[in-house]
Protein backbone atom coordinates (compact mmCIF):
# COMPACT_ATOMS: atom_id res chain seq x y z
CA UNK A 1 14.98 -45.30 25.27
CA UNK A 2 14.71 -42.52 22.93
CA UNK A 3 15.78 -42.17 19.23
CA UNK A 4 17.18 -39.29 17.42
CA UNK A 5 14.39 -39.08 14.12
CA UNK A 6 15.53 -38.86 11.01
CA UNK A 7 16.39 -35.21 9.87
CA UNK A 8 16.59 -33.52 6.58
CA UNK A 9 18.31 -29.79 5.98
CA UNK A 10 16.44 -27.20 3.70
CA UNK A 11 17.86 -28.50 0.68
CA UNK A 12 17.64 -31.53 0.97
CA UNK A 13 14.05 -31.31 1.72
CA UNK A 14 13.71 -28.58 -0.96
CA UNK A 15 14.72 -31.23 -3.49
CA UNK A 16 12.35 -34.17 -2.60
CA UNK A 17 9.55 -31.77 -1.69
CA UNK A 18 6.81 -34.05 -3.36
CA UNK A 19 7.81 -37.17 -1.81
CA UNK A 20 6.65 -35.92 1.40
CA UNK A 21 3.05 -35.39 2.97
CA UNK A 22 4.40 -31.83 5.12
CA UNK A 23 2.99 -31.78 8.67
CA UNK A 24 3.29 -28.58 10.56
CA UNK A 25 3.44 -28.79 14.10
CA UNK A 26 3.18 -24.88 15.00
CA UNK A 27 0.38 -23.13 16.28
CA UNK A 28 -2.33 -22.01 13.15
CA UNK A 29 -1.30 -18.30 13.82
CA UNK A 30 2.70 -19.38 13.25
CA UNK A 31 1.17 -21.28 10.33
CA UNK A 32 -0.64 -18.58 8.67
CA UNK A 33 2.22 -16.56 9.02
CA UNK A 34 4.32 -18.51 6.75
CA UNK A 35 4.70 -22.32 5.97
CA UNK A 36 6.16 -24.81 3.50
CA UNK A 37 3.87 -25.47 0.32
CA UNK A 38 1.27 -28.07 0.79
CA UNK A 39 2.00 -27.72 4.44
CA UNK A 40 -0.92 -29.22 6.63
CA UNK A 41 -1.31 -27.88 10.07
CA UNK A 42 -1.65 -29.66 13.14
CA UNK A 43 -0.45 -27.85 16.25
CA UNK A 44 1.23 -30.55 18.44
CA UNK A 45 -0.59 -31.07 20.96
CA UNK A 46 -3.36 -31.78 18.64
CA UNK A 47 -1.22 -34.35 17.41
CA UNK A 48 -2.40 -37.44 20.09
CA UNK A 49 -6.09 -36.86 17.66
CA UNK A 50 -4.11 -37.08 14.52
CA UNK A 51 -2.15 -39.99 15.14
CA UNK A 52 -5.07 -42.08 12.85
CA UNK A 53 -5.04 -39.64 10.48
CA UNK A 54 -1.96 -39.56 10.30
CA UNK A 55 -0.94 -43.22 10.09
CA UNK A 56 -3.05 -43.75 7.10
CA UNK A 57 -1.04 -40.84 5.34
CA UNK A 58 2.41 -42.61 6.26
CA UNK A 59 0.64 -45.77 4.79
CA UNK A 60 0.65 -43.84 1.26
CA UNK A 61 3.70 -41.83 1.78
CA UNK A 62 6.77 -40.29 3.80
CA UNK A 63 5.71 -37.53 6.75
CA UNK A 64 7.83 -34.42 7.07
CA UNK A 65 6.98 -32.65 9.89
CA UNK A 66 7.86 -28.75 10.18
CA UNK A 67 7.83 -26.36 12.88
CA UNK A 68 10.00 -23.26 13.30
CA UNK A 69 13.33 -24.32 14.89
CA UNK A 70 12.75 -28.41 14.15
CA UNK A 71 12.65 -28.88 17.88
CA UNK A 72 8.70 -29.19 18.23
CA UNK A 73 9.11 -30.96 14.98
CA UNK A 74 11.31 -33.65 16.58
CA UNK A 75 9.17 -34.21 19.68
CA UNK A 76 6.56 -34.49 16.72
CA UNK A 77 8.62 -37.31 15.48
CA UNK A 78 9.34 -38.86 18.56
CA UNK A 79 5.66 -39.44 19.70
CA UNK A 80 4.88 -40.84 16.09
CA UNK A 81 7.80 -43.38 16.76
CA UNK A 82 6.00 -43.83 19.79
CA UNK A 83 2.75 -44.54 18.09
CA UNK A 84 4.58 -46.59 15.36
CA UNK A 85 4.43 -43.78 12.53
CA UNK A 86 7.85 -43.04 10.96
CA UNK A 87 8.18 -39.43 10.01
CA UNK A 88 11.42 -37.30 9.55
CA UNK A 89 12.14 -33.94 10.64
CA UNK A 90 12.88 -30.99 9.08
CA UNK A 91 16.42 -29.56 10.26
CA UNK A 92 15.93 -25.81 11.20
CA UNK A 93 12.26 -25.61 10.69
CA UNK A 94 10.68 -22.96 8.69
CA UNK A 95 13.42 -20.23 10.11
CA UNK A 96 16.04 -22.46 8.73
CA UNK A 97 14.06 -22.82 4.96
CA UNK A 98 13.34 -19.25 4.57
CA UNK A 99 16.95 -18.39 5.68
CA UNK A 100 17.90 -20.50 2.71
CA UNK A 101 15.87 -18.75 0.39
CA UNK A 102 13.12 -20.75 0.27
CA UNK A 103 9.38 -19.58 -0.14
CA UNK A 104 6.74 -19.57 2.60
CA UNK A 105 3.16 -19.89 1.26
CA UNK A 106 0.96 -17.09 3.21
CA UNK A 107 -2.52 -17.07 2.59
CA UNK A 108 -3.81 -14.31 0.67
CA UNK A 109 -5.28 -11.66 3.62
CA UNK A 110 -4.72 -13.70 6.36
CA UNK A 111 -4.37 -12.04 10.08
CA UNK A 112 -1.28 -14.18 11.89
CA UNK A 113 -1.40 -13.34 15.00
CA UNK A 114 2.64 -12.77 16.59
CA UNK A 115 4.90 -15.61 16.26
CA UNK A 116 5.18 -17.82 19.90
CA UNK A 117 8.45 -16.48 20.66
CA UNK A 118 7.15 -12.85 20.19
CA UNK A 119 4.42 -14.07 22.12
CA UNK A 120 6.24 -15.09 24.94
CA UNK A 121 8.76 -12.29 24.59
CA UNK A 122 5.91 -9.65 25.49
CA UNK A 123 4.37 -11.69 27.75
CA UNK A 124 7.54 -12.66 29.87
CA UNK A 125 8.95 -8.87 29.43
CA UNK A 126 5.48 -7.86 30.80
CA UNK A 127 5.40 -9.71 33.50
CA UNK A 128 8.82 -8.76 34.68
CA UNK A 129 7.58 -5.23 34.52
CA UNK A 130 4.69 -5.83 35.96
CA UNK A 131 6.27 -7.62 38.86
CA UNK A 132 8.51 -4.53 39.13
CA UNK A 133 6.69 -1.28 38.93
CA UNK A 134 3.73 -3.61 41.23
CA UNK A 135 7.10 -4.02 43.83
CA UNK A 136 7.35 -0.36 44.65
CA UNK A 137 4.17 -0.65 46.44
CA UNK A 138 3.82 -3.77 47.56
CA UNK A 139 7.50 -5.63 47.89
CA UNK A 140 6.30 -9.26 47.73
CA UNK A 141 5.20 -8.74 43.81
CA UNK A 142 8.95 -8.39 42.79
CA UNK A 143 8.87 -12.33 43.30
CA UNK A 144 6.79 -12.13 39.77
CA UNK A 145 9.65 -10.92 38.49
CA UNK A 146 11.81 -13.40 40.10
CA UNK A 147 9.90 -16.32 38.75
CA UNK A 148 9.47 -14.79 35.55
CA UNK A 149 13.51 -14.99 35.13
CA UNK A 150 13.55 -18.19 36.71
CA UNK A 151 11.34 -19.02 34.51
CA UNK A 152 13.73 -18.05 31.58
CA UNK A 153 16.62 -19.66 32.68
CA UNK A 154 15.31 -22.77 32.88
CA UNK A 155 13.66 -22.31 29.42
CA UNK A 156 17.16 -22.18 28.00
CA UNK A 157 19.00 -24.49 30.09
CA UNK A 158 15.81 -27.27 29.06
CA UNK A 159 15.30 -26.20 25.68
CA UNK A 160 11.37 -25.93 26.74
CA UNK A 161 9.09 -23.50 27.45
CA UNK A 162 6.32 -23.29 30.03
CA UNK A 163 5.63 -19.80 28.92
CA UNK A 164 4.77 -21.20 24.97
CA UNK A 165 3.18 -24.06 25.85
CA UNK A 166 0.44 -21.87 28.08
CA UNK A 167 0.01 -19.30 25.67
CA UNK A 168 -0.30 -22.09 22.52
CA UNK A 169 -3.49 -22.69 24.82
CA UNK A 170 -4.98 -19.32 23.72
CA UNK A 171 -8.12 -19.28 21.58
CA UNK A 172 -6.03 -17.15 19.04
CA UNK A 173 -3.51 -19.72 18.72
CA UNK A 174 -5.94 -22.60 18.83
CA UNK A 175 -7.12 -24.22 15.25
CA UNK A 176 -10.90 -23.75 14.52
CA UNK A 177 -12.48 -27.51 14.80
CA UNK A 178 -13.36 -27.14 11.45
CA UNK A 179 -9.95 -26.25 9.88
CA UNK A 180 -8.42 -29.31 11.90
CA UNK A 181 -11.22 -31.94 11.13
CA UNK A 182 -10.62 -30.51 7.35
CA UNK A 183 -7.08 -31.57 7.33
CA UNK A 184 -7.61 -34.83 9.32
CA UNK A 185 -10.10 -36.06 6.31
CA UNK A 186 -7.43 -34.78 4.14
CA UNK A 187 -5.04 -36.79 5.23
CA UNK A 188 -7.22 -40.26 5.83
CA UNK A 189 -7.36 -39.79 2.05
């Protein structure tokens, strides 16, 4: 059975900002790019190690977890449910709060790498071309390019994405071991 987590919109969350301990779910490169104030970062699937951490946070006060379109934040949610941590979503994510006029906190000469969906933009489009241009030569690479849209389609029609899920994998989008245990013994407060 699964449950639709509790969601807040931009203002709403704008107004109540303090009664919230802000969990972003993104990748640290996403992160660094741009995220709520007071935002902690753990990427989600480094969220099964956090779930302790975490628990004793939502002990002390409400979770708000962020990510860029609020569906990685709701999965986010939904394993927390799972793990019997209440937490609410934020409606929109961080595209939706800075589209309201909100400020992202950037660290001061931070290097971010791409967002995912550039990320996977490149690396799909890349592909494709690859599978193309390698085609001319050697017909049997076009499939790369057939699997590559495929691959898209079913993206959209799921509302997942393979593609971002490998590439979140990347040392450049992993967090270093110390930022993460950093933020863990933040939150065990």
């Amino acid at each position: 059975m699964s449950t639709t987590p509790t969601a807040l919109i931009p203002a709403q969350a704008a107004a109540r900002l303090d009664d919230y301990t802000i969990i972003d779910v993104r990748t640290p490169g996403e992160y660094t790019a741009g995220h709520l104030p007071g935002a902690h970062n753990i990427p989600l699937d480094h969220l099964h190690t956090a779930l302790p951490a975490l628990k004793a946070a939502a002990t002390r006060g409400n979770l708000l977890m962020v990510c860029a379109s609020g569906n990685r934040s709701a999965t986010a949610c939904t394993e927390l449910a799972a793990g019997g941590i209440p937490a609410t979503t934020l409606t929109g994510g961080t595209t939706a709060w800075a589209g309201e006029g909100h400020t992202l906190h950037r660290p001061e000469n931070a290097q971010a790498p791409w967002p995912m969906e550039r990320q996977v933009r490149f690396a799909a489009g890349s592909l494709t071309v690859l599978g193309l241009a390698a085609g001319i030569r050697w017909r049997p690479a076009r499939w790369l390019s057939a699997a590559i849209g495929t691959g898209l389609v079913f993206s959209a029609a799921t509302n997942t994405c393979g593609m971002a899920a490998a590439l979140a994998k990347l040392p450049h989008n992993q967090p270093r071991t110390t930022d993460l245990d950093a933020t863990l013994r933040t939150l065990q407060g």
